[in-house]
N, C-alpha and C. Protein backbone atom coordinates (compact mmCIF):
# COMPACT_ATOMS: atom_id res chain seq x y z
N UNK A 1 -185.27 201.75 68.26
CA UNK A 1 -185.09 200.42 67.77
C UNK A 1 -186.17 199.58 68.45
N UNK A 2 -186.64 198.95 67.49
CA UNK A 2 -187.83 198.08 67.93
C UNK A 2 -187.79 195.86 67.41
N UNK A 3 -188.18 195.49 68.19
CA UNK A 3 -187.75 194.27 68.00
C UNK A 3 -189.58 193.52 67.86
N UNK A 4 -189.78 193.15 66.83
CA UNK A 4 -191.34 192.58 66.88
C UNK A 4 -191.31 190.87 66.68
N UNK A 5 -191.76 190.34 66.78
CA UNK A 5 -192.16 188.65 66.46
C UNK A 5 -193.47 189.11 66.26
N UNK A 6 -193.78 188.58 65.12
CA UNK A 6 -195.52 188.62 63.90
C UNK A 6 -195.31 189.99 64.18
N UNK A 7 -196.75 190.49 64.83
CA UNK A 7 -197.28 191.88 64.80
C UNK A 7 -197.00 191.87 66.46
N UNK A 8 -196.86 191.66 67.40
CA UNK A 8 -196.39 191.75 68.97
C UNK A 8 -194.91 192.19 69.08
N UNK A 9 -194.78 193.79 69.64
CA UNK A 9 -194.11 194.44 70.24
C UNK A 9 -193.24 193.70 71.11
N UNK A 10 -192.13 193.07 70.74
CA UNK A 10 -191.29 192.95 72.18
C UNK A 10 -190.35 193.54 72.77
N UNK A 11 -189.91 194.27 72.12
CA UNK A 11 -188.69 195.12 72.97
C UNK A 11 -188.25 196.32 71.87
N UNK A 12 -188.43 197.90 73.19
CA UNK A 12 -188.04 198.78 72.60
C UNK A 12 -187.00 199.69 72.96
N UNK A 13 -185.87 199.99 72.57
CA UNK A 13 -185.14 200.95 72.76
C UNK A 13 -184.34 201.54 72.16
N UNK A 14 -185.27 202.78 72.93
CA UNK A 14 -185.44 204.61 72.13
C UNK A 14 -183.74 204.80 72.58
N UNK A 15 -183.43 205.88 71.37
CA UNK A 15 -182.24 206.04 71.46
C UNK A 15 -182.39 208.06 70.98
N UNK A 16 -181.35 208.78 71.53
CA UNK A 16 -181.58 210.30 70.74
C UNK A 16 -180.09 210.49 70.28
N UNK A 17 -180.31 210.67 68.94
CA UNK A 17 -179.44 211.28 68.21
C UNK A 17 -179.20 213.02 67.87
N UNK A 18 -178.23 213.63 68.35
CA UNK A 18 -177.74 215.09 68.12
C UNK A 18 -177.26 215.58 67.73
N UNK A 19 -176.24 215.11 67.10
CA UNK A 19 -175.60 215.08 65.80
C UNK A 19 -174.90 214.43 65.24
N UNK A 20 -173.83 214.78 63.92
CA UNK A 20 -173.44 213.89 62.91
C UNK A 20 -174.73 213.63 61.59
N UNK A 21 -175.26 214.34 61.24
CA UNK A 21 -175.66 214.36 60.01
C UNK A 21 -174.62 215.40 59.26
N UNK A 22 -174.81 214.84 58.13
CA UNK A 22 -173.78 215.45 57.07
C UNK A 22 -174.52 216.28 56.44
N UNK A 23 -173.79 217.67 56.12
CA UNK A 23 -174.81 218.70 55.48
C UNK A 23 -175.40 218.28 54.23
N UNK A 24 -174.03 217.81 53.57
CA UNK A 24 -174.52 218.13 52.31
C UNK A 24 -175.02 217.07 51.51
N UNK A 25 -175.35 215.40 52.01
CA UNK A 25 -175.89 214.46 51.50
C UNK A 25 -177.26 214.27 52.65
N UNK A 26 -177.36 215.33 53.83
CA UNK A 26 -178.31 214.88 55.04
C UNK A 26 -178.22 213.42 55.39
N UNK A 27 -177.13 212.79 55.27
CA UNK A 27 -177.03 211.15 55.53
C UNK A 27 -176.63 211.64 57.07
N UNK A 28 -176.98 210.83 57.54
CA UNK A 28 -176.79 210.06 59.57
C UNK A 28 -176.44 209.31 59.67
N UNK A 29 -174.88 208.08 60.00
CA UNK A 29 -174.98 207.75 59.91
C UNK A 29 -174.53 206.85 61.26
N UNK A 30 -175.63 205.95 61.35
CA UNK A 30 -175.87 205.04 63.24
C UNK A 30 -174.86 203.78 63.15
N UNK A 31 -174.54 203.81 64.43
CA UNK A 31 -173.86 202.61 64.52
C UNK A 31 -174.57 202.30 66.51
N UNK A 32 -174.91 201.12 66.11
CA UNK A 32 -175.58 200.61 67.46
C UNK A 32 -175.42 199.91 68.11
N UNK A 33 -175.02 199.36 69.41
CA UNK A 33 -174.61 198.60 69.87
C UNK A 33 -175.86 197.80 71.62
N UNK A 34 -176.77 197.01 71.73
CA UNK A 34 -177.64 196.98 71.86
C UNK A 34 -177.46 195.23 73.01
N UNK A 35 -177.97 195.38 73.88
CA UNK A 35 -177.98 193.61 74.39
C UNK A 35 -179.13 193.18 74.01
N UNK A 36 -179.04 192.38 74.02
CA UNK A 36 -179.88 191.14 73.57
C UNK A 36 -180.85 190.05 74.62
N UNK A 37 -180.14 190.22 75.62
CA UNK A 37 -179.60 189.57 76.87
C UNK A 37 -181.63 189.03 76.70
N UNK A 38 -182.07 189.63 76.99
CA UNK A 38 -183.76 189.92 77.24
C UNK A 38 -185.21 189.25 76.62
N UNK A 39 -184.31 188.90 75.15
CA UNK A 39 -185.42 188.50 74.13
C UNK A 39 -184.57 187.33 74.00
N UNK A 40 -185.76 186.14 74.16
CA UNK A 40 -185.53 184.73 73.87
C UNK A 40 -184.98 184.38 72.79
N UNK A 41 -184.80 183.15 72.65
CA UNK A 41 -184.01 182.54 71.11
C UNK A 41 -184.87 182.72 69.81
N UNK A 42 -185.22 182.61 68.71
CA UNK A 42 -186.40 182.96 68.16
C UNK A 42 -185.79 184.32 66.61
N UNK A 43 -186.94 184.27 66.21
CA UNK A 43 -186.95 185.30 64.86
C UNK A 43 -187.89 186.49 65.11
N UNK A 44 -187.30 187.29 65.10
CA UNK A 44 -187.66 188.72 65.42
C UNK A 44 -188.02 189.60 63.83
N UNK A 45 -188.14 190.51 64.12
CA UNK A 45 -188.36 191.96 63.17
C UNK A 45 -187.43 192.74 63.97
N UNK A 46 -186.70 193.60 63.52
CA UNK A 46 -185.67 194.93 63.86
C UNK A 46 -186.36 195.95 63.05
N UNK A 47 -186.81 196.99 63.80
CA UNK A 47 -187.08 198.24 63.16
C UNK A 47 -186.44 199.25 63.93
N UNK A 48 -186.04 200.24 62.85
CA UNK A 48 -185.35 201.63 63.54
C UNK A 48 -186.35 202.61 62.76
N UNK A 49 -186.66 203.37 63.81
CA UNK A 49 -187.60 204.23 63.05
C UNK A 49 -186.57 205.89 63.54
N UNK A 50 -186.68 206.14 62.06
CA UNK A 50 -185.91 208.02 62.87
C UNK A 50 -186.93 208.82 62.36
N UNK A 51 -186.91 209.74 63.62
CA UNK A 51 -188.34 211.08 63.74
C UNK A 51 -187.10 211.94 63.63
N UNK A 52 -187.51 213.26 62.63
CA UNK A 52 -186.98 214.41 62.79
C UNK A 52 -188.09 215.16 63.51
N UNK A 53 -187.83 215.36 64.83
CA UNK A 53 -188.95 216.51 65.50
C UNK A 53 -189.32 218.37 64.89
N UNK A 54 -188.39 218.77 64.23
CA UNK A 54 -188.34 219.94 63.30
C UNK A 54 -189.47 219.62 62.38
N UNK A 55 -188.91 218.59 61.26
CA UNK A 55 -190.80 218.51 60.68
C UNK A 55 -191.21 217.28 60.26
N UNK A 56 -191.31 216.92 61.70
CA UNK A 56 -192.23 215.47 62.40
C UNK A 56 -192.18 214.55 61.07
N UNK A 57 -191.12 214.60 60.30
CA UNK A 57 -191.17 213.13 59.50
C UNK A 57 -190.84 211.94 59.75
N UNK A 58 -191.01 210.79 59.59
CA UNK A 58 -190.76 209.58 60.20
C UNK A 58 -189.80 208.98 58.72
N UNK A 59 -188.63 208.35 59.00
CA UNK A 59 -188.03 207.11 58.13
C UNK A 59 -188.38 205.67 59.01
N UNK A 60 -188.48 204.90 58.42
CA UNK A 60 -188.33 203.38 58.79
C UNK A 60 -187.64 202.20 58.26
N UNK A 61 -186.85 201.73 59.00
CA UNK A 61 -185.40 200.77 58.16
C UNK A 61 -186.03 199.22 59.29
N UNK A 62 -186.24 198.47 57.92
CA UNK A 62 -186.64 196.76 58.92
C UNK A 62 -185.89 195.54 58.41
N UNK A 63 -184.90 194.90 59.19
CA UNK A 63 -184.40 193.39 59.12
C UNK A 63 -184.85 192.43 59.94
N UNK A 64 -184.95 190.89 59.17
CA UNK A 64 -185.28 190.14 59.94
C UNK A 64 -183.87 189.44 60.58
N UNK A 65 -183.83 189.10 61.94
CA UNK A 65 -183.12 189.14 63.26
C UNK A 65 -183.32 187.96 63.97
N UNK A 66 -182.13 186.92 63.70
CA UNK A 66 -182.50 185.56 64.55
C UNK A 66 -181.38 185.58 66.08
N UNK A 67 -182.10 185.21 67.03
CA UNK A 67 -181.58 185.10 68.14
C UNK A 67 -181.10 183.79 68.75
N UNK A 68 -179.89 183.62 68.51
CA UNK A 68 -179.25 182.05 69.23
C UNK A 68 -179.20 182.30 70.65
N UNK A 69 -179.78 181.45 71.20
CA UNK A 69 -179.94 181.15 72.76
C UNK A 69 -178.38 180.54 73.15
């Protein structure tokens, strides 16, 4: 999980998933629970990016994310 304002990186955290994919739709499905505590008040980008390391494909899921101080 990645948190951006414009194109600047502000906060990342990697998470590993091991199981709970479902065979037979390959759906995963995340539930996250994450502080906030860190990144100022402001409008962010949320990206979750999932790598399957077996064959190095990347998904990418992005919302925009407002932070009340």
């Amino acid at each position: 999980m990645t948190f951006f304002r414009g194109a600047e990186r502000i906060l990342d955290l990697p998470f590993t998933v091991t199981e709970g994919m479902d065979p037979k739709s390959k759906a995963l499905p995340l539930k996250l629970s994450v502080s906030l505590e860190s990144l100022q008040g402001g409008e962010y980008v949320c990206q979750i990016t999932v790598i399957d390391p077996a064959t190095k494909k990347a998904a990418f899921w992005q919302a925009p994310v407002k932070v009340v101080p």
